[in-house]
N, C-alpha and C. Protein backbone atom coordinates (compact mmCIF):
# COMPACT_ATOMS: atom_id res chain seq x y z
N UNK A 1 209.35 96.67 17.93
CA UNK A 1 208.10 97.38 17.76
C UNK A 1 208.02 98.58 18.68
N UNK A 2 208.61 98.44 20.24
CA UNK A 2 208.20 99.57 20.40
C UNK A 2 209.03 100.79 20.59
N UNK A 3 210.72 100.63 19.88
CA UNK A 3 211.15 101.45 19.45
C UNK A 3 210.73 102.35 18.34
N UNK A 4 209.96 101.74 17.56
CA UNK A 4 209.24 102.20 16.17
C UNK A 4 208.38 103.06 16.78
N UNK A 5 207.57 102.73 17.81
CA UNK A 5 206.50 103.22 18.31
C UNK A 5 206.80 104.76 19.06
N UNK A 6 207.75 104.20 19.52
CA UNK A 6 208.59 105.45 20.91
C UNK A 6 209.03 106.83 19.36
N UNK A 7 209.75 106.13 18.70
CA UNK A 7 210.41 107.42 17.85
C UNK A 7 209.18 108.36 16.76
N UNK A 8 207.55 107.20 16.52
CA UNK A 8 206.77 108.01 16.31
C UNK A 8 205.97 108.97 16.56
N UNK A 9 206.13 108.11 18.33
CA UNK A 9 205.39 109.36 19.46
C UNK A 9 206.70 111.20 19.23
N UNK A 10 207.27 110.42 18.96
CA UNK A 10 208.46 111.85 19.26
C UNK A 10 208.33 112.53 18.13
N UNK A 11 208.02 111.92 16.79
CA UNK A 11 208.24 112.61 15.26
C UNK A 11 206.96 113.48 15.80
N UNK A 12 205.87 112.46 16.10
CA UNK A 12 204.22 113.56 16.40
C UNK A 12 204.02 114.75 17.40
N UNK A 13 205.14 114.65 18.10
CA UNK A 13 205.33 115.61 18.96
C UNK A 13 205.75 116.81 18.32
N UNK A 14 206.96 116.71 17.90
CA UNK A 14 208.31 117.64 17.31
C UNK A 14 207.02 118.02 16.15
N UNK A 15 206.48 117.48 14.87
CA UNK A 15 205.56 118.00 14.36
C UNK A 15 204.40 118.58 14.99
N UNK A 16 203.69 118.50 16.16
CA UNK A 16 202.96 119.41 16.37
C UNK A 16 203.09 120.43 16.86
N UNK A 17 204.70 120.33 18.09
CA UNK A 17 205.14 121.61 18.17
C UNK A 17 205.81 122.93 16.91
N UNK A 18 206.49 122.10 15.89
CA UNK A 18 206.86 122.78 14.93
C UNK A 18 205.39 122.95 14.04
N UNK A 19 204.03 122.81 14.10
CA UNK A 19 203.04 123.41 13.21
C UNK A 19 202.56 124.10 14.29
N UNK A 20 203.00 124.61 15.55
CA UNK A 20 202.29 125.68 16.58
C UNK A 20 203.14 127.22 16.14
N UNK A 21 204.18 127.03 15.31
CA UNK A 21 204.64 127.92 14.83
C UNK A 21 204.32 128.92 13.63
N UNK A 22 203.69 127.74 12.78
CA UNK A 22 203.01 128.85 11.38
C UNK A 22 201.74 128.64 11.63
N UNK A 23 200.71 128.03 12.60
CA UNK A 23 199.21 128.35 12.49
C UNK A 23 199.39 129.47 13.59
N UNK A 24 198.39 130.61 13.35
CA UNK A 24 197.85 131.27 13.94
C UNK A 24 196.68 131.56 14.65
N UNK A 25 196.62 132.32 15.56
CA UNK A 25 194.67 132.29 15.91
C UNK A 25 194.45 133.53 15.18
N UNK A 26 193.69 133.43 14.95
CA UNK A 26 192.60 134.87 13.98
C UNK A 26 192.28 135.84 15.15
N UNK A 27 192.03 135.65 16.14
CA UNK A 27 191.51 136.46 16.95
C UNK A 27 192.07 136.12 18.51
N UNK A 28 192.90 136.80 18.97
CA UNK A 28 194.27 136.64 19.91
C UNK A 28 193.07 137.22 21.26
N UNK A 29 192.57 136.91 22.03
CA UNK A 29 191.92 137.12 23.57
C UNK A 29 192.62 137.13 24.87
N UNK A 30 193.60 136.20 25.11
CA UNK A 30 194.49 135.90 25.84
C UNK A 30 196.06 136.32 25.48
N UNK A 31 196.72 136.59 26.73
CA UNK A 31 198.17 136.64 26.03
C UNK A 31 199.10 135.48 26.20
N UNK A 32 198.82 134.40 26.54
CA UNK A 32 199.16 133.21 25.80
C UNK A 32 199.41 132.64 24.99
N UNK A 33 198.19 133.24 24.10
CA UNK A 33 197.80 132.80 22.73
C UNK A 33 198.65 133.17 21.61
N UNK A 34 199.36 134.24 21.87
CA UNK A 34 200.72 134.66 21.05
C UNK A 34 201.70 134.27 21.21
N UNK A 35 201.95 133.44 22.28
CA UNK A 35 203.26 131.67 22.11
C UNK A 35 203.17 131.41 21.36
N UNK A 36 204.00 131.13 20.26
CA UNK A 36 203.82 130.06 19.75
C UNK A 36 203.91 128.59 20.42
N UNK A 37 203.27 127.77 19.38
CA UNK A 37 203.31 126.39 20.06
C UNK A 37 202.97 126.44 21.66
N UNK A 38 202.13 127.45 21.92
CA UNK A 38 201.88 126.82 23.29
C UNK A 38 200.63 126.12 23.71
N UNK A 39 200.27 125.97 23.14
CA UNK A 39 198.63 124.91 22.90
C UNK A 39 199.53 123.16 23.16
N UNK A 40 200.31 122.80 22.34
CA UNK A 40 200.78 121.71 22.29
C UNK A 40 202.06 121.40 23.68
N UNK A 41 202.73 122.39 23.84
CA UNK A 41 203.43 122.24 24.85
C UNK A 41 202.31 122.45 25.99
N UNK A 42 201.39 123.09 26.79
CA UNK A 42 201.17 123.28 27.38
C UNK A 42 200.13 121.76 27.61
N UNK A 43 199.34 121.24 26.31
CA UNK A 43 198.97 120.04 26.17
C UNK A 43 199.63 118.73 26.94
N UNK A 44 200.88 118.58 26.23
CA UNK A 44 202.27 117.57 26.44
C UNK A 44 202.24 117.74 28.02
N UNK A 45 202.84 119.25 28.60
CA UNK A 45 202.91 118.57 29.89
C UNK A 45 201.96 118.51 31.25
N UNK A 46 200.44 118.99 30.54
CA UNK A 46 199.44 118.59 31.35
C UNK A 46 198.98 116.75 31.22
N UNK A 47 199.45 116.14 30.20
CA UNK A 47 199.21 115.03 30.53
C UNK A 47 200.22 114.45 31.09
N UNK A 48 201.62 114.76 30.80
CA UNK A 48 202.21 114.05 31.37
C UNK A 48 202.51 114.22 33.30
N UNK A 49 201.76 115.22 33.55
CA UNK A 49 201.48 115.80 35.39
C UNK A 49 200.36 114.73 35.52
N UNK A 50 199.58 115.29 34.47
CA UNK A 50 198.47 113.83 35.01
C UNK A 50 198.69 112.12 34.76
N UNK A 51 199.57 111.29 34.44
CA UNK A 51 199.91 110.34 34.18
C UNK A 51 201.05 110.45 35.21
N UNK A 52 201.89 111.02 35.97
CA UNK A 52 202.86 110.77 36.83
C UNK A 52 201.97 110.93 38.05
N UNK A 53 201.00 112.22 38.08
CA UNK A 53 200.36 112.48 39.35
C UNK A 53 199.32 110.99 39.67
N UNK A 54 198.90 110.82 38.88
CA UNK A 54 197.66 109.36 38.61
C UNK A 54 198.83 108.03 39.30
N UNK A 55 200.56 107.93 39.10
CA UNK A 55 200.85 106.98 39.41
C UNK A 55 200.87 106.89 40.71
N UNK A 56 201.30 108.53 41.12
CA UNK A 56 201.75 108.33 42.35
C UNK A 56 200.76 107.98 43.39
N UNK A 57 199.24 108.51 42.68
CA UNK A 57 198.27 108.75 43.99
C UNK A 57 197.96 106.90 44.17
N UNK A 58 198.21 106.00 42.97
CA UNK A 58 198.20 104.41 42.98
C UNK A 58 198.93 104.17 43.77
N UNK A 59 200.20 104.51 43.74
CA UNK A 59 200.90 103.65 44.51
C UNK A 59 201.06 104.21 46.29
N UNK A 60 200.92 105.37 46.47
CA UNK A 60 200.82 105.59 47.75
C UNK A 60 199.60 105.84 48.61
N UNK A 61 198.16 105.33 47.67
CA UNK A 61 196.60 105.27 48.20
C UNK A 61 196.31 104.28 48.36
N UNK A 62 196.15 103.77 46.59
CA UNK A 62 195.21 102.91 46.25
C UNK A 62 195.70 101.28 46.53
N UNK A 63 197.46 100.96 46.07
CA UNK A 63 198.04 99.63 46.19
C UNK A 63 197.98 99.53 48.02
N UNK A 64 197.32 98.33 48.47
CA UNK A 64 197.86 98.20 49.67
C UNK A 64 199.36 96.88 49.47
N UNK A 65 199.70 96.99 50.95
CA UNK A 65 200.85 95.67 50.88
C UNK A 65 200.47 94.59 51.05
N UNK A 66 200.90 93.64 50.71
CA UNK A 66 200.84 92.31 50.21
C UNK A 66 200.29 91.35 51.62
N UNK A 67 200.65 91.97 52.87
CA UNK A 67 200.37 91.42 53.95
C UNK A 67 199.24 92.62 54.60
N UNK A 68 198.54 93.32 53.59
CA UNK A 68 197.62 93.80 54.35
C UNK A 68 196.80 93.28 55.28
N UNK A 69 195.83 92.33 55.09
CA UNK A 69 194.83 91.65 56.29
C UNK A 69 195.37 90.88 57.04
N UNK A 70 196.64 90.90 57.48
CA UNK A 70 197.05 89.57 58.53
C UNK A 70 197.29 90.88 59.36
């Protein structure tokens, strides 16, 4: 199951980066906005900063050690 799962996350990826290529914005404000696909990449690796950054601040804040109160 969660090979099935893993290779759908990747098909939904690869498809949203490959539809950042033929949609357009109507009205371009930024020069960003003429990346293609950069809405979705730029998406992808703001969560994945925040899901690595979120582990690290757990494990070197929030987990204490096992013999904390003695």
């Amino acid at each position: 199951m969660s090979k099935k799962l893993k290779y759908l996350f990747f098909i939904c990826i690869g498809l949203s980066i490959l539809a950042g290529f033929f949609i357009t914005h109507e009205q371009i404000h930024f020069w960003w906005e003429k990346i293609p696909a950069f809405d979705a990449i730029f998406g992808f690796l703001g969560c994945i900063v925040i899901v690595v950054g979120s582990k690290a601040l757990g494990h070197k804040w929030l987990q204490k050690d096992e013999d904390y109160y003695d």
